[in-house]
Protein backbone atom coordinates (compact mmCIF):
# COMPACT_ATOMS: atom_id res chain seq x y z
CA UNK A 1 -0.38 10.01 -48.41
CA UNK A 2 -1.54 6.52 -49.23
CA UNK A 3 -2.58 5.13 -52.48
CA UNK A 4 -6.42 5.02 -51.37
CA UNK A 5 -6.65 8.63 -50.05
CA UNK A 6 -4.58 9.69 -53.68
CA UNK A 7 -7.63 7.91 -55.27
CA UNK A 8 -10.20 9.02 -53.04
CA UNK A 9 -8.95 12.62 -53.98
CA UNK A 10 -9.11 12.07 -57.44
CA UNK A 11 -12.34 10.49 -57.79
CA UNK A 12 -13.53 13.40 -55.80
CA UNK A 13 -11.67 16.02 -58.01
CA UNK A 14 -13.22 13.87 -61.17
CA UNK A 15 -17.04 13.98 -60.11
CA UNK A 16 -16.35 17.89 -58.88
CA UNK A 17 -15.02 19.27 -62.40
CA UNK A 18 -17.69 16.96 -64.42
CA UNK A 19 -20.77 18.73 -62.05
CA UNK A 20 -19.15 22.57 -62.46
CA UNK A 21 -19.33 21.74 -66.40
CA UNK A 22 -22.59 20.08 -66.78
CA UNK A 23 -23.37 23.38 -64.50
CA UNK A 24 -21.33 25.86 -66.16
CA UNK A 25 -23.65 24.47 -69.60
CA UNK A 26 -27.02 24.18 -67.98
CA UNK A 27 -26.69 27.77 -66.82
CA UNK A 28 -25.15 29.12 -69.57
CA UNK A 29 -28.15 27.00 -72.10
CA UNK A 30 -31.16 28.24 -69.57
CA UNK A 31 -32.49 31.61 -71.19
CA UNK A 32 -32.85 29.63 -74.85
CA UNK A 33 -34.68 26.51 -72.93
CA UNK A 34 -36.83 28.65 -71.17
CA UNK A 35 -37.19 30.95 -74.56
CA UNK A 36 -38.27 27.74 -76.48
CA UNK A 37 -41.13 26.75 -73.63
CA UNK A 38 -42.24 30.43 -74.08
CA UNK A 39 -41.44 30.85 -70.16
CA UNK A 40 -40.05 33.77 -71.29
CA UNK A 41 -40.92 36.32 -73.85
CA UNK A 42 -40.70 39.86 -75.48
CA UNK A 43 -37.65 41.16 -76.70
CA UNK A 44 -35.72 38.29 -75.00
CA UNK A 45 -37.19 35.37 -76.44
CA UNK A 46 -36.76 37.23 -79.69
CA UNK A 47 -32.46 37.64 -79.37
CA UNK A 48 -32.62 33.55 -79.98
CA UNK A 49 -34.26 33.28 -83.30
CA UNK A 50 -35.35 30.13 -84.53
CA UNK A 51 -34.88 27.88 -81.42
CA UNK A 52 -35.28 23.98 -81.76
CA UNK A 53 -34.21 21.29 -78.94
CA UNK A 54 -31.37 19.63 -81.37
CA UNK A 55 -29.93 23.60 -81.19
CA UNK A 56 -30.11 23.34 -77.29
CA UNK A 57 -28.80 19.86 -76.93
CA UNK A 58 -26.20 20.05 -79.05
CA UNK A 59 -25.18 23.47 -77.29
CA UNK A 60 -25.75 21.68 -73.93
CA UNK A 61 -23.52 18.63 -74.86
CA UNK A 62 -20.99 20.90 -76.26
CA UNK A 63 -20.56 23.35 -73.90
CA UNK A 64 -20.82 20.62 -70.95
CA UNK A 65 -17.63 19.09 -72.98
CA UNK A 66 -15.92 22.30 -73.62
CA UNK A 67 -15.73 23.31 -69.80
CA UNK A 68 -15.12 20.27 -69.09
CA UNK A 69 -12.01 19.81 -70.83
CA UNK A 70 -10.73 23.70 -69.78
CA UNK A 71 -11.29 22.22 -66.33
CA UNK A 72 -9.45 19.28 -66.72
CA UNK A 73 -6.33 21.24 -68.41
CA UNK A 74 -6.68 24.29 -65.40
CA UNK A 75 -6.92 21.64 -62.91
CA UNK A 76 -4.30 19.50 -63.53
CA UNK A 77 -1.19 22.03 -65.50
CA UNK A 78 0.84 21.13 -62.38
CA UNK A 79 1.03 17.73 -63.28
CA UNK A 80 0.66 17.75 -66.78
CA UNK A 81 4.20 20.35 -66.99
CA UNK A 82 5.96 19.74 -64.25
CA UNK A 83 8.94 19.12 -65.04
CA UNK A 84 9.57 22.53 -67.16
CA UNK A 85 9.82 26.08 -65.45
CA UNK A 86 6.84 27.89 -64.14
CA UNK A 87 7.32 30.73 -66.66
CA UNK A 88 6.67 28.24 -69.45
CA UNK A 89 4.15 26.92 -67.79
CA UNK A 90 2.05 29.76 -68.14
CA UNK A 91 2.50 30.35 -71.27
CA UNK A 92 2.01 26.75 -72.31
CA UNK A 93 -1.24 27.01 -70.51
CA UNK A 94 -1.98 30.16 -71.46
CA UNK A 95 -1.42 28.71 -75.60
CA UNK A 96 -3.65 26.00 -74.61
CA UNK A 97 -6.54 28.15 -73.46
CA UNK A 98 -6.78 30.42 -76.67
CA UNK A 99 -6.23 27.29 -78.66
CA UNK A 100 -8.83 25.74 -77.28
CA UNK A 101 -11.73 28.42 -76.89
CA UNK A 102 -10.58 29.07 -80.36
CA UNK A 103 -11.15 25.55 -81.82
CA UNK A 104 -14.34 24.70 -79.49
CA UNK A 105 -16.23 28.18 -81.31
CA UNK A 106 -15.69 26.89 -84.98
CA UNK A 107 -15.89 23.89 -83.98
CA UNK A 108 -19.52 24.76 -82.58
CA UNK A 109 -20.02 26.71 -85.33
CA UNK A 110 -19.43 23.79 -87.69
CA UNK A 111 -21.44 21.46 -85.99
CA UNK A 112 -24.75 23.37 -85.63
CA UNK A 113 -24.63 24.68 -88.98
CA UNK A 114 -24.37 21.26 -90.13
CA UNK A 115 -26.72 19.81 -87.55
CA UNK A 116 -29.36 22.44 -87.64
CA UNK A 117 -29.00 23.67 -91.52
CA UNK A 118 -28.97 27.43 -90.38
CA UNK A 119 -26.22 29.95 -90.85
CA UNK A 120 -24.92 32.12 -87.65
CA UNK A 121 -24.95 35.14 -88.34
CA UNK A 122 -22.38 37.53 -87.99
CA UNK A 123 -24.24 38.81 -84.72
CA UNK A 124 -24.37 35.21 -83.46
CA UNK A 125 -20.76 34.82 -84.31
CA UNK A 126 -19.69 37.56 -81.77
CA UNK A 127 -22.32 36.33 -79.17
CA UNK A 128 -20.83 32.66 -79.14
CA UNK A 129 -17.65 34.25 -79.05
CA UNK A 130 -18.23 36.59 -75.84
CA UNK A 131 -19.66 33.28 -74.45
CA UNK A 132 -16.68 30.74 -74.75
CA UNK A 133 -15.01 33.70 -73.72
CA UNK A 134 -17.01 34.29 -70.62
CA UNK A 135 -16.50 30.34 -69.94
CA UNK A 136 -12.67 30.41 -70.29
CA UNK A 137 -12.63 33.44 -68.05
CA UNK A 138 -14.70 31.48 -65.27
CA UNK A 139 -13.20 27.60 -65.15
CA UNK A 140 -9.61 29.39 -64.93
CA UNK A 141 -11.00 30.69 -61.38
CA UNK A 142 -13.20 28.01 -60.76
CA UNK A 143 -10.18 25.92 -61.47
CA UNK A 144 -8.13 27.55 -59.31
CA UNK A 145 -10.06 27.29 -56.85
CA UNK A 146 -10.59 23.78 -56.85
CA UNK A 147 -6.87 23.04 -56.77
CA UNK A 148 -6.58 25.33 -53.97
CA UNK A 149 -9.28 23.62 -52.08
CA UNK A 150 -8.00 19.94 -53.40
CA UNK A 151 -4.23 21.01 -51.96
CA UNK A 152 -5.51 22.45 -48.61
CA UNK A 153 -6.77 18.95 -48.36
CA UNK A 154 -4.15 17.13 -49.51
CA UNK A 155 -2.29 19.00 -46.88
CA UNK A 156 -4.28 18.63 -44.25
CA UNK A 157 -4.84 15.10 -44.41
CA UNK A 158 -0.98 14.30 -44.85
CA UNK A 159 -0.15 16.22 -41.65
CA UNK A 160 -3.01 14.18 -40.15
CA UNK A 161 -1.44 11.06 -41.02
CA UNK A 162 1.89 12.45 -40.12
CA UNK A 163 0.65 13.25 -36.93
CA UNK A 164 -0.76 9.70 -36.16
CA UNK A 165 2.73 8.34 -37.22
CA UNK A 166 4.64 10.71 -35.12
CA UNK A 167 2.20 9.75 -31.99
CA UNK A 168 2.32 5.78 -33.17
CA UNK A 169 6.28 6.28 -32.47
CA UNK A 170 6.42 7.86 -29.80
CA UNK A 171 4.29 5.42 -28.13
CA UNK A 172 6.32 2.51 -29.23
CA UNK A 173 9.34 4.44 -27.86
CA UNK A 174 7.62 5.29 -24.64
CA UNK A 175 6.89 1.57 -24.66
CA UNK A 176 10.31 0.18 -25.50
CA UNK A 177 11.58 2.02 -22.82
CA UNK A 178 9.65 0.55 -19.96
CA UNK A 179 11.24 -3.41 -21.12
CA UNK A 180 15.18 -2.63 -20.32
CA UNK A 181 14.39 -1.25 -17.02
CA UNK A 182 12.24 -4.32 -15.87
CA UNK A 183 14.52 -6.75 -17.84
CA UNK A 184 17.97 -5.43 -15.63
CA UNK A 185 14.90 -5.12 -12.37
CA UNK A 186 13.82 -9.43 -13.22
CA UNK A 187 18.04 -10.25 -13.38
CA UNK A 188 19.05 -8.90 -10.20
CA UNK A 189 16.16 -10.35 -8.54
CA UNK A 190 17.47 -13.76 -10.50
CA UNK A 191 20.84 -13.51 -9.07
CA UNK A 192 18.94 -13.89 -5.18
CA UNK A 193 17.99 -17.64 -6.33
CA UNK A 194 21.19 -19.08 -7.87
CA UNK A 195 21.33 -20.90 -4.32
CA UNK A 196 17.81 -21.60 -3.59
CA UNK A 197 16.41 -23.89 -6.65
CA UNK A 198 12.57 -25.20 -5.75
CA UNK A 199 11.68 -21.20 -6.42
CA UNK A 200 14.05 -20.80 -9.29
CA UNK A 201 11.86 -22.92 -11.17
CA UNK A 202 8.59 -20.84 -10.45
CA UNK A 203 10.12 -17.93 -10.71
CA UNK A 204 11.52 -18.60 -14.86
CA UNK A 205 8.44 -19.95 -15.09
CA UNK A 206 6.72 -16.35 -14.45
CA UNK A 207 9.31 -14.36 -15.50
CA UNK A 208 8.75 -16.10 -18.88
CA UNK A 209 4.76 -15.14 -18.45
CA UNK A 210 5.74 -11.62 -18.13
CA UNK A 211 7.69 -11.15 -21.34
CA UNK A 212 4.98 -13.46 -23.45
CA UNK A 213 2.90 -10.61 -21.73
CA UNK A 214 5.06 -7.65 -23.16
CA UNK A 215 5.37 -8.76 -26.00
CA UNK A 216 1.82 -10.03 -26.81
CA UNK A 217 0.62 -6.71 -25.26
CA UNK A 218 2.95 -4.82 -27.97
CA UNK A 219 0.36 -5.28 -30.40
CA UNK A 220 -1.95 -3.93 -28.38
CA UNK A 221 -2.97 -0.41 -27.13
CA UNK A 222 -4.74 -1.04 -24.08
CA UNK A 223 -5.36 -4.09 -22.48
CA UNK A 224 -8.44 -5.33 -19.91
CA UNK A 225 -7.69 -4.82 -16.07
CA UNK A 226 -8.36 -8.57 -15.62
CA UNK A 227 -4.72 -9.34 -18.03
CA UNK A 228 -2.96 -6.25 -16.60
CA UNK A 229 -3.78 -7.97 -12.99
CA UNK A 230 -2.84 -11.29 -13.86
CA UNK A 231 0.19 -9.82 -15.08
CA UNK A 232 0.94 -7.75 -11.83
CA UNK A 233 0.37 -11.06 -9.87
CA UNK A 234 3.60 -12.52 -11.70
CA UNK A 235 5.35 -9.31 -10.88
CA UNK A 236 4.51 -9.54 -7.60
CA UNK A 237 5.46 -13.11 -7.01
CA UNK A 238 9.09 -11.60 -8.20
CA UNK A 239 8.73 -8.91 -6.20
CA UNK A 240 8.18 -11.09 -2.71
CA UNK A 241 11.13 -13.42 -3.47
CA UNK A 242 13.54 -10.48 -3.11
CA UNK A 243 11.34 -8.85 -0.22
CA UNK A 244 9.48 -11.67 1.40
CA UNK A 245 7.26 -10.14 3.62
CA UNK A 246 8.35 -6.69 3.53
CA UNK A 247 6.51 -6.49 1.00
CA UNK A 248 2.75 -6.12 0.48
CA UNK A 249 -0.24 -5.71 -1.80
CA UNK A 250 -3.68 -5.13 -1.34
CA UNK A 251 -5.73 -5.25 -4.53
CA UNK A 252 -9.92 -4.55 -3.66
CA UNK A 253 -11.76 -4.23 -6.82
CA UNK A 254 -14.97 -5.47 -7.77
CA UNK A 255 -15.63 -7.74 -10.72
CA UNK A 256 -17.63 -5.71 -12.19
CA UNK A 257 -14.57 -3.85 -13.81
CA UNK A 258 -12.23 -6.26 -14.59
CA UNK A 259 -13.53 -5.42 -18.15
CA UNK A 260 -12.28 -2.14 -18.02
CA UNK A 261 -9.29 -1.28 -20.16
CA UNK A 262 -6.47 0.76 -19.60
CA UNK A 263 -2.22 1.11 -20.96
CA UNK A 264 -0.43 -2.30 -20.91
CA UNK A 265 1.64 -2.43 -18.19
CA UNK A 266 0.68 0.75 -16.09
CA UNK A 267 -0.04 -1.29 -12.78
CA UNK A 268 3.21 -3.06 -12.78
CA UNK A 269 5.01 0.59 -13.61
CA UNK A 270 3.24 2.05 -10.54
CA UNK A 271 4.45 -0.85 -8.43
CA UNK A 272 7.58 -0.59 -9.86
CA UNK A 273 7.79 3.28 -8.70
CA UNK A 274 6.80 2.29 -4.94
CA UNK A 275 9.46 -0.45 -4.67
CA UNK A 276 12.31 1.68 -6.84
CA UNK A 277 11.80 5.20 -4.32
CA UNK A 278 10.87 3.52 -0.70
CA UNK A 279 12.56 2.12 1.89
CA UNK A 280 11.85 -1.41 2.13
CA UNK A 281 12.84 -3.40 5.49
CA UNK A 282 11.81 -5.45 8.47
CA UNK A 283 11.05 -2.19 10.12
CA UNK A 284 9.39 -0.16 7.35
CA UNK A 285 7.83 -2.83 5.34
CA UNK A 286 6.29 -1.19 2.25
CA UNK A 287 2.41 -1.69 1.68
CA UNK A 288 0.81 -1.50 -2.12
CA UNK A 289 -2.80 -0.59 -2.21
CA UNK A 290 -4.70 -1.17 -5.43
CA UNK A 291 -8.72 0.07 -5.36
CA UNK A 292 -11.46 2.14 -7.04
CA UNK A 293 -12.28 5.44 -6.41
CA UNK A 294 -15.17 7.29 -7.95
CA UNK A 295 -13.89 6.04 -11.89
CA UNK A 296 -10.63 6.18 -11.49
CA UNK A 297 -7.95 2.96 -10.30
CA UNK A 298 -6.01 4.01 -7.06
CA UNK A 299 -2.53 2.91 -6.90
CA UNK A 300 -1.16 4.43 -3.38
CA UNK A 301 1.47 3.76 -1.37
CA UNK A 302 3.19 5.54 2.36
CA UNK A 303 6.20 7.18 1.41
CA UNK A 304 8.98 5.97 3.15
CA UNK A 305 11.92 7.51 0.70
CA UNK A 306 15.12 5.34 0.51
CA UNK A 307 18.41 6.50 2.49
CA UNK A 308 20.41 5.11 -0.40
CA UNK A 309 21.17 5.90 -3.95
CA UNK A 310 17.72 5.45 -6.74
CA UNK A 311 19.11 4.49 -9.96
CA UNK A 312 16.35 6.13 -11.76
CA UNK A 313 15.70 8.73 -15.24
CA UNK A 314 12.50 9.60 -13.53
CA UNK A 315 10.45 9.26 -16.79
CA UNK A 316 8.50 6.46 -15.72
CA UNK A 317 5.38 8.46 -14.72
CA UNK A 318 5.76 10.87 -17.57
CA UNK A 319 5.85 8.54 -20.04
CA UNK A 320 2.59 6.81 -18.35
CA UNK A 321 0.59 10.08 -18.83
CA UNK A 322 2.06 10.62 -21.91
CA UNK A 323 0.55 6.87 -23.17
CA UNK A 324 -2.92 8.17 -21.58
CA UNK A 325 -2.31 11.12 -23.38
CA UNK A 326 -2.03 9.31 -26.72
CA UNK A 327 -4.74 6.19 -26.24
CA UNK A 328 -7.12 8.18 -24.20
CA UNK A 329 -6.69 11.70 -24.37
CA UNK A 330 -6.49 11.70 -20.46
CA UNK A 331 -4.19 12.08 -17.97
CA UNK A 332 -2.70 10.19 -14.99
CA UNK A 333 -3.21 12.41 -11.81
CA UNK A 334 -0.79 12.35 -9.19
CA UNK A 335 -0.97 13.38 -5.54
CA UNK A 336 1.71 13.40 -2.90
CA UNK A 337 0.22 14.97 0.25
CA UNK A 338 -0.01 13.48 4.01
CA UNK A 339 3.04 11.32 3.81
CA UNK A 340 0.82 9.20 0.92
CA UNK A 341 1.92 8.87 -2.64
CA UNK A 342 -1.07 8.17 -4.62
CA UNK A 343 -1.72 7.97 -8.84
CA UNK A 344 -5.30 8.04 -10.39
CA UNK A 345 -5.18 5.60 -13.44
CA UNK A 346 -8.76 6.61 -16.10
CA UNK A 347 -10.06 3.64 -16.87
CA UNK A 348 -11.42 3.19 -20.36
């Protein structure tokens, strides 16, 4: 957990225990405020004789304090002993409790005595007594419920952030797989211009666009559908030097959602796919059709499966949905019917 939630939870825990003790002394204090207004009257205004408002504020303040500090101690004996054994603990906190309620009542008893001039009674004596009893009895379950409730959260928000990290991972994975692939993809298509040098120039030139792409996009989620296009145009241009014109794309989309956003690099992936699994010739050339349908981006293709070997782990379109998964909580939708390979990109 980081430092600010650790704070956030304390500060939280802090302003909870001081509002159950001002609480715990406010209802504990209300039948002798409402005896001294005469709210209430008869034989229970008379079992507080002799009420003034220093007797009520300094039981207010000092009962506000009291369960105040049995909530801080019940709160936090995790902390406090954690280094000794859990029997020990208990006792330790159990010591601390009696101690306590047992030093807060002549304490109390001290105090208003001196305060007020008045002597409690023996009566009085066992009253208070039952009371700081009846307080220790309730901040030990208030307490522990408040550190199960803090801990629940605690627990909750670290698997949370866990969670996030695991997903932040596995989408850099998915991500850093995708650059090898096209890397090994860009050489061979290299090695087809050693002879012919007025395109070798161009084509460094936007081979070196495409990795300033990958890597600027690496910092990024998702990226507009104007930069992923500009980005498949560069692909393309290294496509058609290796296939000339056996190879074609048809991109129709409107303007209007070239502001759309969607994963880095899932156009080129797709085009990837058609040009990695189909046969690509004079006789079959292979046709790339980019358009909009209803709110999803089209990316179809004839299948025309190659006759030789396809060096391929077959994650690509997995690990596509699973980035859609991850940024958008979508999925890609694929469709292979009619002889047509199609995928349905959402756009964000």
């Amino acid at each position: 957990m980081t430092k600010d939630n650790i704070l956030y939870y304390r500060s939280a825990k802090q302003s909870l225990i001081l509002g159950i003790a001002v609480l715990i002394s406010f209802l504990i204090n209300l039948p002798r405020v409402l005896a001294l207004y005469e709210v209430i009257g008869g034989s229970w205004s008379n079992s507080f004789p002799e009420i003034t408002v220093k007797d009520i504020i300094l039981r207010l303040v000092f009962i506000a304090t009291y369960s105040w500090l049995l909530l801080q101690i019940n709160t936090n004996w995790k902390l406090l002993y954690s280094k000794i054994s859990l029997t020990l603990r208990i006792l330790i906190r159990v010591f601390v409790n009696v101690a306590l309620f047992i030093g807060a009542v002549h304490a109390f008893i001290y105090l208003d005595e001196w305060l007020t001039g008045q002597v409690i009674t023996d009566v009085a004596d066992a009253i208070l007594h039952m009371v700081y009893a009846v307080i220790m009895v309730i901040v030990v379950f208030v307490s522990r419920i408040i550190r199960l409730q803090m801990e629940r959260e605690i627990n909750l928000k670290e698997k949370e952030e866990l969670r996030q990290q695991s997903l932040k991972n596995e989408l850099t994975a998915l991500k850093n797989q995708i650059n090898p692939h096209f890397l090994f993809n860009s050489l061979n298509s290299l090695n087809s211009l050693v002879r012919e040098n007025k395109e070798a120039t161009t084509f460094v030139n936007k081979l070196s666009f495409m990795y300033r792409y990958i890597l600027q996009s690496g910092t990024e989620d998702l990226v507009t559908l104007a930069d992923e296009l500009k980005f498949l145009e560069s692909y393309i241009f290294l496509i058609k030097t290796r296939y000339r014109e056996r190879f074609q794309i048809e991109i129709d989309l409107d303007e209007k959602v070239l502001s759309r956003r969607l994963p880095a690099m899932a156009l080129q992936l797709l085009v990837e796919n058609a040009v990695k699994h189909n046969e690509i010739s004079k006789l079959n050339p292979l046709l790339v059709k980019v358009y909009l349908e209803e709110d999803f981006l089209i990316v179809e293709n004839t299948i025309k499966p190659r006759t030789t070997f396809v060096d391929s782990t077959g994650n690509g379109l997995v690990n596509l949905d699973k980035r859609y998964q991850i940024l958008m909580k979508k999925n890609i939708v694929i469709r292979d019917a009619d002889q047509v390979f199609k995928v349905k990109l959402p756009l964000k």
